[in-house]
PDB file of N, CA and C in Angstrom:
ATOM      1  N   UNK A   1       6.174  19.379  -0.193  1.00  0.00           N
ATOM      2  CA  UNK A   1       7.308  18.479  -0.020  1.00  0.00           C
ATOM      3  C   UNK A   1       6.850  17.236   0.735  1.00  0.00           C
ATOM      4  N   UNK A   2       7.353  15.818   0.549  1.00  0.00           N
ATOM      5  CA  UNK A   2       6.844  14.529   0.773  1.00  0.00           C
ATOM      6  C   UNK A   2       7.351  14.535   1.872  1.00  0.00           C
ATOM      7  N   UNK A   3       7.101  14.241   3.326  1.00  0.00           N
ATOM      8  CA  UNK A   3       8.011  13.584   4.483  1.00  0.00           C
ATOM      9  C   UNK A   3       8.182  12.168   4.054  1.00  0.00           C
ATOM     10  N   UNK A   4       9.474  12.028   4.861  1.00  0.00           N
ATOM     11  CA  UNK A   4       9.997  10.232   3.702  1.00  0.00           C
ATOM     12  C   UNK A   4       9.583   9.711   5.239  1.00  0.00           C
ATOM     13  N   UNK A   5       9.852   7.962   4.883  1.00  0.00           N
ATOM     14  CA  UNK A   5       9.629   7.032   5.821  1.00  0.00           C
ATOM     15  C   UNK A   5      11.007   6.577   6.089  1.00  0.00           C
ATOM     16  N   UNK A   6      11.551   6.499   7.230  1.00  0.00           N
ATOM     17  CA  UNK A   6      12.513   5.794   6.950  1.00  0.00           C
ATOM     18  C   UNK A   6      12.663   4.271   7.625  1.00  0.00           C
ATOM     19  N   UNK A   7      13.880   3.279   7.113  1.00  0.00           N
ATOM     20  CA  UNK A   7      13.587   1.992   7.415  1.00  0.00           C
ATOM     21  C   UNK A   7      13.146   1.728   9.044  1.00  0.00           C
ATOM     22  N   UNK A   8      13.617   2.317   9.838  1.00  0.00           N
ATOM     23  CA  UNK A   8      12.948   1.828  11.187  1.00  0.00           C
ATOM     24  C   UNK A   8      11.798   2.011  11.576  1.00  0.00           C
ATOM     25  N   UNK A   9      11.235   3.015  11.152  1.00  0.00           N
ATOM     26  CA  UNK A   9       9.742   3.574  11.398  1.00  0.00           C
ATOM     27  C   UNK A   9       9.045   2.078  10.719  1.00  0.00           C
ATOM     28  N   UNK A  10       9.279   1.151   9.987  1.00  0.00           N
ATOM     29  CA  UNK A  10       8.416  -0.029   9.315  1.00  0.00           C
ATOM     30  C   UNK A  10       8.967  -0.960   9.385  1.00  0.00           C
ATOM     31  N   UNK A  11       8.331  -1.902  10.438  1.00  0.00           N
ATOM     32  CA  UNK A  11       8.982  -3.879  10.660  1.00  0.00           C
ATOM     33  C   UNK A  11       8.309  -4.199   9.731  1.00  0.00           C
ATOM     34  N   UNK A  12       7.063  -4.344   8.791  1.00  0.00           N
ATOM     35  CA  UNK A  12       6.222  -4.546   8.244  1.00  0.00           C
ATOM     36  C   UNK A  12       7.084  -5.107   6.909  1.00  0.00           C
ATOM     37  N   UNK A  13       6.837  -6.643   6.871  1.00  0.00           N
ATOM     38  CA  UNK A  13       7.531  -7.803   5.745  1.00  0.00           C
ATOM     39  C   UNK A  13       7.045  -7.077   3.969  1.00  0.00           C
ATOM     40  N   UNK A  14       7.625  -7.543   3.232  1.00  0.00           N
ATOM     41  CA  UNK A  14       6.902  -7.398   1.972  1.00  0.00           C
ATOM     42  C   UNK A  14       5.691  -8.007   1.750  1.00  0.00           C
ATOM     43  N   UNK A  15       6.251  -9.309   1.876  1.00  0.00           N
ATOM     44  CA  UNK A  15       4.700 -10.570   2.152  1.00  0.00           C
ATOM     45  C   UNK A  15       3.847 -10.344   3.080  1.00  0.00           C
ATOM     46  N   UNK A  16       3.902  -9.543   4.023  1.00  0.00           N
ATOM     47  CA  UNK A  16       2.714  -9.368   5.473  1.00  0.00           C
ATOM     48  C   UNK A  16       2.150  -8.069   4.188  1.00  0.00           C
ATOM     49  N   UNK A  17       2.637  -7.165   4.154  1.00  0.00           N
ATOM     50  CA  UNK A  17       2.340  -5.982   3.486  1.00  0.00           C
ATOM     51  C   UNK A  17       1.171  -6.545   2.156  1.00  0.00           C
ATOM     52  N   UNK A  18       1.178  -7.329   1.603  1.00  0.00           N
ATOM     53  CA  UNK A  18       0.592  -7.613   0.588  1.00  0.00           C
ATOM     54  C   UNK A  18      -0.758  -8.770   1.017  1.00  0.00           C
ATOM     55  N   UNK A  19      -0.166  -9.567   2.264  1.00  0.00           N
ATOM     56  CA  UNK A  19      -1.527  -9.942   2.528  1.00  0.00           C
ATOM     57  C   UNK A  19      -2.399  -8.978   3.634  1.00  0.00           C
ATOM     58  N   UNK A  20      -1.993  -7.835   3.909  1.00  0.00           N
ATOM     59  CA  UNK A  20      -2.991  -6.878   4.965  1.00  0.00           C
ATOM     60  C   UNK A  20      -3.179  -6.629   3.627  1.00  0.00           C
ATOM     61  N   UNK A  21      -3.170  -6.476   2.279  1.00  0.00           N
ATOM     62  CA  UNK A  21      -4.179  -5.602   1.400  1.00  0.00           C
ATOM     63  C   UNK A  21      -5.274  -6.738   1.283  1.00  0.00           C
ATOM     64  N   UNK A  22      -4.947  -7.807   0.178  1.00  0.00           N
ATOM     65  CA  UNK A  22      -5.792  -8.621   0.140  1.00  0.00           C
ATOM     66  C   UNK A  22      -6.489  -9.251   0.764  1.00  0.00           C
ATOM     67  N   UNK A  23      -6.444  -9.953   2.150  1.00  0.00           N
ATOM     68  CA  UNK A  23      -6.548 -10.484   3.268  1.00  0.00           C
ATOM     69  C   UNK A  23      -7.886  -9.899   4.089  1.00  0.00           C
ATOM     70  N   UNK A  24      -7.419  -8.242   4.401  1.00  0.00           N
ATOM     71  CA  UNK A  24      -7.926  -7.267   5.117  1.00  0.00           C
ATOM     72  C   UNK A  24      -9.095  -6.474   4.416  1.00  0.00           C
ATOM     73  N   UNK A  25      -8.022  -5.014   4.436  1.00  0.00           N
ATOM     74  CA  UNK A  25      -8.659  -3.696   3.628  1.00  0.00           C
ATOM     75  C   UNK A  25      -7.581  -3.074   2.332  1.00  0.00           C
ATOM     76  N   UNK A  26      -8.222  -3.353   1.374  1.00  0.00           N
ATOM     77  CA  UNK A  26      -7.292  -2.532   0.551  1.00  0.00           C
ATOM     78  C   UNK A  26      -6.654  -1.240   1.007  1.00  0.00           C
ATOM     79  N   UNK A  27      -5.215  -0.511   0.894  1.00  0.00           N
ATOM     80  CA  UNK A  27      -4.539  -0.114   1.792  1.00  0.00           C
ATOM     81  C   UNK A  27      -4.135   0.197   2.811  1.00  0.00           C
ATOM     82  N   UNK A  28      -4.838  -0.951   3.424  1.00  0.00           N
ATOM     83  CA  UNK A  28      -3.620  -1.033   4.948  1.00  0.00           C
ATOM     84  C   UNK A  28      -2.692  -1.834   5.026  1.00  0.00           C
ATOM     85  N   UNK A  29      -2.120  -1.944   4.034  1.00  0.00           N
ATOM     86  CA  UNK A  29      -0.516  -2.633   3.938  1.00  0.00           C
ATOM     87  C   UNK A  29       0.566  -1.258   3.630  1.00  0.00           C
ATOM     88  N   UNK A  30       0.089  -0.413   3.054  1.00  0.00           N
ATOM     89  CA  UNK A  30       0.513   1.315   3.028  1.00  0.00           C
ATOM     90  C   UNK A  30       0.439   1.732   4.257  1.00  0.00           C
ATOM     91  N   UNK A  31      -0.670   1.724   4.723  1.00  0.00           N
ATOM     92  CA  UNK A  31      -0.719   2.591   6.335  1.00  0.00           C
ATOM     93  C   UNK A  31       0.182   1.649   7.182  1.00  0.00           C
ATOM     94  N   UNK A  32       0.399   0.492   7.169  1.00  0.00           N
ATOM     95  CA  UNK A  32       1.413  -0.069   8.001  1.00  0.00           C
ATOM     96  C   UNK A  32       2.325   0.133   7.607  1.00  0.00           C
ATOM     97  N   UNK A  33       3.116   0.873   6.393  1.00  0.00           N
ATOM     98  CA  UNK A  33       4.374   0.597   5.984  1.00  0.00           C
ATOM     99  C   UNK A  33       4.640   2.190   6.128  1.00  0.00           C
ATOM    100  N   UNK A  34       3.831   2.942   6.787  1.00  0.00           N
ATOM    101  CA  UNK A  34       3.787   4.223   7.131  1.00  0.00           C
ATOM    102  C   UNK A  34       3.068   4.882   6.206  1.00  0.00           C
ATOM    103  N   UNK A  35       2.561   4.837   5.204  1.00  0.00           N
ATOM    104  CA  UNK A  35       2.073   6.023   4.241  1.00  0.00           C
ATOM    105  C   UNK A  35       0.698   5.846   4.404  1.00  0.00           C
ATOM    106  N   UNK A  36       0.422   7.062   5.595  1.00  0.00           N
ATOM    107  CA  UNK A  36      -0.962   6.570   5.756  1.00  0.00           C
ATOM    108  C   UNK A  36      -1.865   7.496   5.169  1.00  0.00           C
ATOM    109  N   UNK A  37      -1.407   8.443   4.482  1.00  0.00           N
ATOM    110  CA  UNK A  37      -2.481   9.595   3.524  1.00  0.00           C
ATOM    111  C   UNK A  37      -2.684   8.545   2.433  1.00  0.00           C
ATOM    112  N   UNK A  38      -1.842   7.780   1.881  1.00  0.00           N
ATOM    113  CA  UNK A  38      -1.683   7.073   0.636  1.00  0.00           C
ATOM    114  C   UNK A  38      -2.389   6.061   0.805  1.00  0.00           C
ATOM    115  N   UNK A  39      -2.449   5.153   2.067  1.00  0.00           N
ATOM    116  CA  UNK A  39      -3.196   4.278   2.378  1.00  0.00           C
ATOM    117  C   UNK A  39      -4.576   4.140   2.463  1.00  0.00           C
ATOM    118  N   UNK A  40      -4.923   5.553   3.213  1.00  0.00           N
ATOM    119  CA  UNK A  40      -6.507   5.947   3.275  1.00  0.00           C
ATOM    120  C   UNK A  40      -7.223   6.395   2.097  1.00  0.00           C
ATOM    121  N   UNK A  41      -6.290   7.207   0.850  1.00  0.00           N
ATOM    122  CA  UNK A  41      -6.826   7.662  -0.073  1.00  0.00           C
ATOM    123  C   UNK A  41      -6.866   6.059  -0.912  1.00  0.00           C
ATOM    124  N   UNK A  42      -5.987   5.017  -1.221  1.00  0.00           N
ATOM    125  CA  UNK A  42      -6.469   3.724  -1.678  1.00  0.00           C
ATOM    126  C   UNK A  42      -7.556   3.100  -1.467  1.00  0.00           C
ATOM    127  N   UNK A  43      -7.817   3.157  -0.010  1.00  0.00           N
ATOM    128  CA  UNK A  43      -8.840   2.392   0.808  1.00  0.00           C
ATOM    129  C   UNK A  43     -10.129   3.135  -0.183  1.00  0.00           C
ATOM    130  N   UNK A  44     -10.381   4.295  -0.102  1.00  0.00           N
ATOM    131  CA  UNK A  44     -11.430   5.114   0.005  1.00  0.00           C
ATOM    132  C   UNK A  44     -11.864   4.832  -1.812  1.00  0.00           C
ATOM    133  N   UNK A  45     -10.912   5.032  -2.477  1.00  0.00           N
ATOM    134  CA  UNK A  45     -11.474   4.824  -4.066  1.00  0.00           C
ATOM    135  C   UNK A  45     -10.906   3.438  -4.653  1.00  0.00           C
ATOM    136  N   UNK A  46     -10.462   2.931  -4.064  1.00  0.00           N
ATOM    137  CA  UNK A  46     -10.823   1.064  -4.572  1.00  0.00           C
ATOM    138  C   UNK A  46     -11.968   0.915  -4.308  1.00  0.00           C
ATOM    139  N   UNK A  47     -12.432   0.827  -3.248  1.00  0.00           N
ATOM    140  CA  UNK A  47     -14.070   1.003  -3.026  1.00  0.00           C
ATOM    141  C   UNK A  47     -15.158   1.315  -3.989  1.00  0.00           C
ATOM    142  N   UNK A  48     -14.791   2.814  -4.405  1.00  0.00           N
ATOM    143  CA  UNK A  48     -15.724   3.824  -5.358  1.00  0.00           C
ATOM    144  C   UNK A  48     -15.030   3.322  -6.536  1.00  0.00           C
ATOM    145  N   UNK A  49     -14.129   2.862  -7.106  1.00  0.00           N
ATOM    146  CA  UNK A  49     -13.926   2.141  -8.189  1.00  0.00           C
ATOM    147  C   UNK A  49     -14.636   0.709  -8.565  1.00  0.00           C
ATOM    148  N   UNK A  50     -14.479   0.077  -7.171  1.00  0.00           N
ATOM    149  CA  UNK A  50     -14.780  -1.456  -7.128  1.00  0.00           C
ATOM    150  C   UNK A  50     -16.827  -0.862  -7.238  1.00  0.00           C
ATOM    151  N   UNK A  51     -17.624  -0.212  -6.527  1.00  0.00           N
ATOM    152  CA  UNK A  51     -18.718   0.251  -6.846  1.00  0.00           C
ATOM    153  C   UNK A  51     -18.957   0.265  -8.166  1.00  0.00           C
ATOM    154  N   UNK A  52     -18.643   1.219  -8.685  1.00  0.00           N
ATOM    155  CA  UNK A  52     -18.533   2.193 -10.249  1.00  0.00           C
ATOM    156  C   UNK A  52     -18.540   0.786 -11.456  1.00  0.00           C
ATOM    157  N   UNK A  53     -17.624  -0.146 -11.305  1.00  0.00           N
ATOM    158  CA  UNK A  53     -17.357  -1.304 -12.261  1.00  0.00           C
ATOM    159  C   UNK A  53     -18.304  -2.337 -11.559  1.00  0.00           C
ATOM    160  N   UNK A  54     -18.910  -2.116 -10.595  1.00  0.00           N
ATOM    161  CA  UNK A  54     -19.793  -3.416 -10.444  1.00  0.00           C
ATOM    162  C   UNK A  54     -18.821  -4.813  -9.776  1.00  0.00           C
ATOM    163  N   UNK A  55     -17.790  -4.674  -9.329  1.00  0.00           N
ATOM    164  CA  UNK A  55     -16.750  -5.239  -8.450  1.00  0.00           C
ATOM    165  C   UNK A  55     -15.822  -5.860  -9.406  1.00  0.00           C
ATOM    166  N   UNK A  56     -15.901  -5.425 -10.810  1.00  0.00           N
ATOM    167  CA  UNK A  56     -14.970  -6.061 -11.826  1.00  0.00           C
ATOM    168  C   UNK A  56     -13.940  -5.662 -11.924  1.00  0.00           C
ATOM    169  N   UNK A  57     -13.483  -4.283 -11.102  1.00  0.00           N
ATOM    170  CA  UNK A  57     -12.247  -3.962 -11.128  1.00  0.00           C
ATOM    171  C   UNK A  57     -11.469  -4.391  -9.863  1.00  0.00           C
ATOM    172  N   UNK A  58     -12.243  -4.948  -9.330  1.00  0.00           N
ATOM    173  CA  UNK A  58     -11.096  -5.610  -7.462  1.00  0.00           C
ATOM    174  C   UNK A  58     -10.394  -6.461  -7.823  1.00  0.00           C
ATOM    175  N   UNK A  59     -10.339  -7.599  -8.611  1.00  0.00           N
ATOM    176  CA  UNK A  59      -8.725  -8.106  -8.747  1.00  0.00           C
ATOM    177  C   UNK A  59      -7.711  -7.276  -9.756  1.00  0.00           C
ATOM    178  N   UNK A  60      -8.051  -6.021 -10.435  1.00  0.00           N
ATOM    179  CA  UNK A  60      -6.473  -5.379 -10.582  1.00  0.00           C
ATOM    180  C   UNK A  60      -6.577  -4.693  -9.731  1.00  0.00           C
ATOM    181  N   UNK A  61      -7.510  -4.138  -8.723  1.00  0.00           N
ATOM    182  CA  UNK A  61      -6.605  -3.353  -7.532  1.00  0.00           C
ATOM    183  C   UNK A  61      -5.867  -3.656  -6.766  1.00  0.00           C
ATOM    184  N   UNK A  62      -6.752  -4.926  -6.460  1.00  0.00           N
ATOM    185  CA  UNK A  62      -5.668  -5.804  -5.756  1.00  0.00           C
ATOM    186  C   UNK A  62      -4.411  -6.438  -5.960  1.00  0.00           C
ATOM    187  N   UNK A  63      -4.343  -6.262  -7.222  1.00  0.00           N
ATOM    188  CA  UNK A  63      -2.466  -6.792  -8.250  1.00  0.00           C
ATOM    189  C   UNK A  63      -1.909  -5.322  -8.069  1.00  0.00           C
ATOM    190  N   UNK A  64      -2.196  -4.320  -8.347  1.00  0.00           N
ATOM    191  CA  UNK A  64      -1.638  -3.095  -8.356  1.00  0.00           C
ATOM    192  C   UNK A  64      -1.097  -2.627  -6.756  1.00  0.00           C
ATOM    193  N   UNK A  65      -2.102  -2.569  -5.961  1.00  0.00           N
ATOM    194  CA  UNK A  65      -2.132  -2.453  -4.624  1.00  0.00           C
ATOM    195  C   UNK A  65      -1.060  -3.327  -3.983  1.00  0.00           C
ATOM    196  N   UNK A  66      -1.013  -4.278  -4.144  1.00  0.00           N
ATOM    197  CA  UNK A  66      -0.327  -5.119  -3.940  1.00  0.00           C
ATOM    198  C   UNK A  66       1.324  -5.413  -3.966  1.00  0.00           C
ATOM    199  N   UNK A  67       1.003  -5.056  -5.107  1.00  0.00           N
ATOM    200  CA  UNK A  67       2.623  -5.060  -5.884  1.00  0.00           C
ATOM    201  C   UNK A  67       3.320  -3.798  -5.232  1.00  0.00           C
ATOM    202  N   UNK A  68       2.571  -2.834  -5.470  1.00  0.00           N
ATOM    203  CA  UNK A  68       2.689  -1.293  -4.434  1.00  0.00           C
ATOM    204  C   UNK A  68       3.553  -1.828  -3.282  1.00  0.00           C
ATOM    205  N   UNK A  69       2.502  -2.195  -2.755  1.00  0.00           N
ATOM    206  CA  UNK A  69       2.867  -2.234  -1.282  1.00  0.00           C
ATOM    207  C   UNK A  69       4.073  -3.692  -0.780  1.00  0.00           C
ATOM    208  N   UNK A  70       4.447  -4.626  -1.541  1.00  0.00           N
ATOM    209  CA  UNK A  70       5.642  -5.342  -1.982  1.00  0.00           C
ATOM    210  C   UNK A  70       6.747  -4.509  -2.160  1.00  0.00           C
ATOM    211  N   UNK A  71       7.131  -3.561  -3.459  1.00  0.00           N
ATOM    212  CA  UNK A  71       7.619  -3.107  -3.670  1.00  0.00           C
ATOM    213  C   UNK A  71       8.460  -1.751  -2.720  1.00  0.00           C
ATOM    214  N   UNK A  72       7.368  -1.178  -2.065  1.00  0.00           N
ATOM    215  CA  UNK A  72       7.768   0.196  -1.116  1.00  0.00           C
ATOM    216  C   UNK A  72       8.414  -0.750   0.279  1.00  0.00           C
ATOM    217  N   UNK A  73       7.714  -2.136   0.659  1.00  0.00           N
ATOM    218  CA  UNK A  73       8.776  -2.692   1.988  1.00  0.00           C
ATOM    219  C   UNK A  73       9.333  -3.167   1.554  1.00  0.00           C
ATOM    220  N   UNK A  74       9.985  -3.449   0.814  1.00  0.00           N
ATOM    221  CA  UNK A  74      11.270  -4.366  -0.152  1.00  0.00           C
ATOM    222  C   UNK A  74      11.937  -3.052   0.146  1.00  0.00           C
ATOM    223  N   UNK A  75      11.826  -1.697  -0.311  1.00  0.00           N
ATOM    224  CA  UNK A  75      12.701  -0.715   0.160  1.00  0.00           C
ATOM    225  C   UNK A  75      13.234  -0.584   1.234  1.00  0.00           C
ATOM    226  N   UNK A  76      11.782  -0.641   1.847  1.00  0.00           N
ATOM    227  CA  UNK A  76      11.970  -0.474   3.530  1.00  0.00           C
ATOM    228  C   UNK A  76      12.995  -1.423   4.227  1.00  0.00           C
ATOM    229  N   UNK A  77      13.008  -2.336   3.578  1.00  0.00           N
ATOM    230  CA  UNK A  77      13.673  -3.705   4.074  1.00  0.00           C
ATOM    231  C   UNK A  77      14.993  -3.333   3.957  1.00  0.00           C
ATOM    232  N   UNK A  78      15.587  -3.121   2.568  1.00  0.00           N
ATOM    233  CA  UNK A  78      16.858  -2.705   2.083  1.00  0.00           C
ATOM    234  C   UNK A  78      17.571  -1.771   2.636  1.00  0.00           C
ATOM    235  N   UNK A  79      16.798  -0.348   3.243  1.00  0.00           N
ATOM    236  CA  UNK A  79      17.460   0.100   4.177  1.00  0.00           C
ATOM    237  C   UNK A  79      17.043   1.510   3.486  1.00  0.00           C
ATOM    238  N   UNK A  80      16.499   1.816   2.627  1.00  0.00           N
ATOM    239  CA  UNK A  80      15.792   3.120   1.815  1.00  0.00           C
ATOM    240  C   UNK A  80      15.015   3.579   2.360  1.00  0.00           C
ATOM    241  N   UNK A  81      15.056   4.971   2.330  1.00  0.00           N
ATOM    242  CA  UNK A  81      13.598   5.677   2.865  1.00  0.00           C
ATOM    243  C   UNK A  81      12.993   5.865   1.448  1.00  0.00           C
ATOM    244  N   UNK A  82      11.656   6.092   1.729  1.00  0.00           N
ATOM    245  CA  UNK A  82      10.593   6.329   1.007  1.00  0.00           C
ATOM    246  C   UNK A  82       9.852   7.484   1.353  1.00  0.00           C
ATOM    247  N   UNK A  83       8.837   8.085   0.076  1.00  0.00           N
ATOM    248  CA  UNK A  83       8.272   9.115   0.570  1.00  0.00           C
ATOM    249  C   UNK A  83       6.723   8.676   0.556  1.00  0.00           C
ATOM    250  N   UNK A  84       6.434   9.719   1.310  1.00  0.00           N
ATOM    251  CA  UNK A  84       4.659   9.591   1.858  1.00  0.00           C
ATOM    252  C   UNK A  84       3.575   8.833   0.726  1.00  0.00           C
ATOM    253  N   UNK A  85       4.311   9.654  -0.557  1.00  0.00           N
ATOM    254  CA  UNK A  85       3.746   9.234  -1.538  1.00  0.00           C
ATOM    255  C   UNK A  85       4.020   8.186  -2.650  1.00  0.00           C
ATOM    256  N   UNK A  86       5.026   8.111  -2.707  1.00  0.00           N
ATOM    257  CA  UNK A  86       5.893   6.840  -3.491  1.00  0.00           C
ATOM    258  C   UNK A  86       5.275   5.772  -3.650  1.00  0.00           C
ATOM    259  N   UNK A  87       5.137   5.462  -4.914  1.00  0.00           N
ATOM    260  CA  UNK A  87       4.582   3.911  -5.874  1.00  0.00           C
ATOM    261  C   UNK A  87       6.028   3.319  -6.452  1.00  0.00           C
ATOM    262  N   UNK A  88       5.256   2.249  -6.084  1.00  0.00           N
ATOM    263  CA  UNK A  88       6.810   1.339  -6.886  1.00  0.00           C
ATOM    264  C   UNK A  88       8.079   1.956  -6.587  1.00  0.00           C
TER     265      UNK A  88
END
């Protein structure tokens, strides 16, 4: 069973959320928005993906990742909880 996030546990903007991915480390705009199993497991195989393709796959992780992590504080914002694991 997922533990949810709920809106107070995350001040974390949609727009801050999306530039800690790109900006930073690919998912730590997740670990700030609380989902930090989800965050660390991103971090860890964007990496081994971005490796594997020879770095040709880092700008869709970074659109995917991104949008992710837009999308889950736009919830947060609205007043929704979310779960640990939740995309889009």
């Amino acid at each position: 069973m997922s533990e949810l996030i709920h809106p107070s546990a995350s001040t974390t903007s949609p727009i801050s959320a999306v530039l800690w991915n790109i900006c930073c480390i690919m998912g730590l705009g997740q670990f700030m928005l609380g989902q930090h199993a989800k965050g660390a497991t991103i971090f860890v195989f964007s990496y081994l993906i971005a490796g594997v393709s020879a770095g040709f796959a880092i700008p869709i992780i970074w659109i995917v990742v991104g949008m992710d992590a837009y999308a889950i504080a736009s919830k947060l914002q609205q007043g929704r909880s979310v779960g640990q694991w939740e995309f889009f």
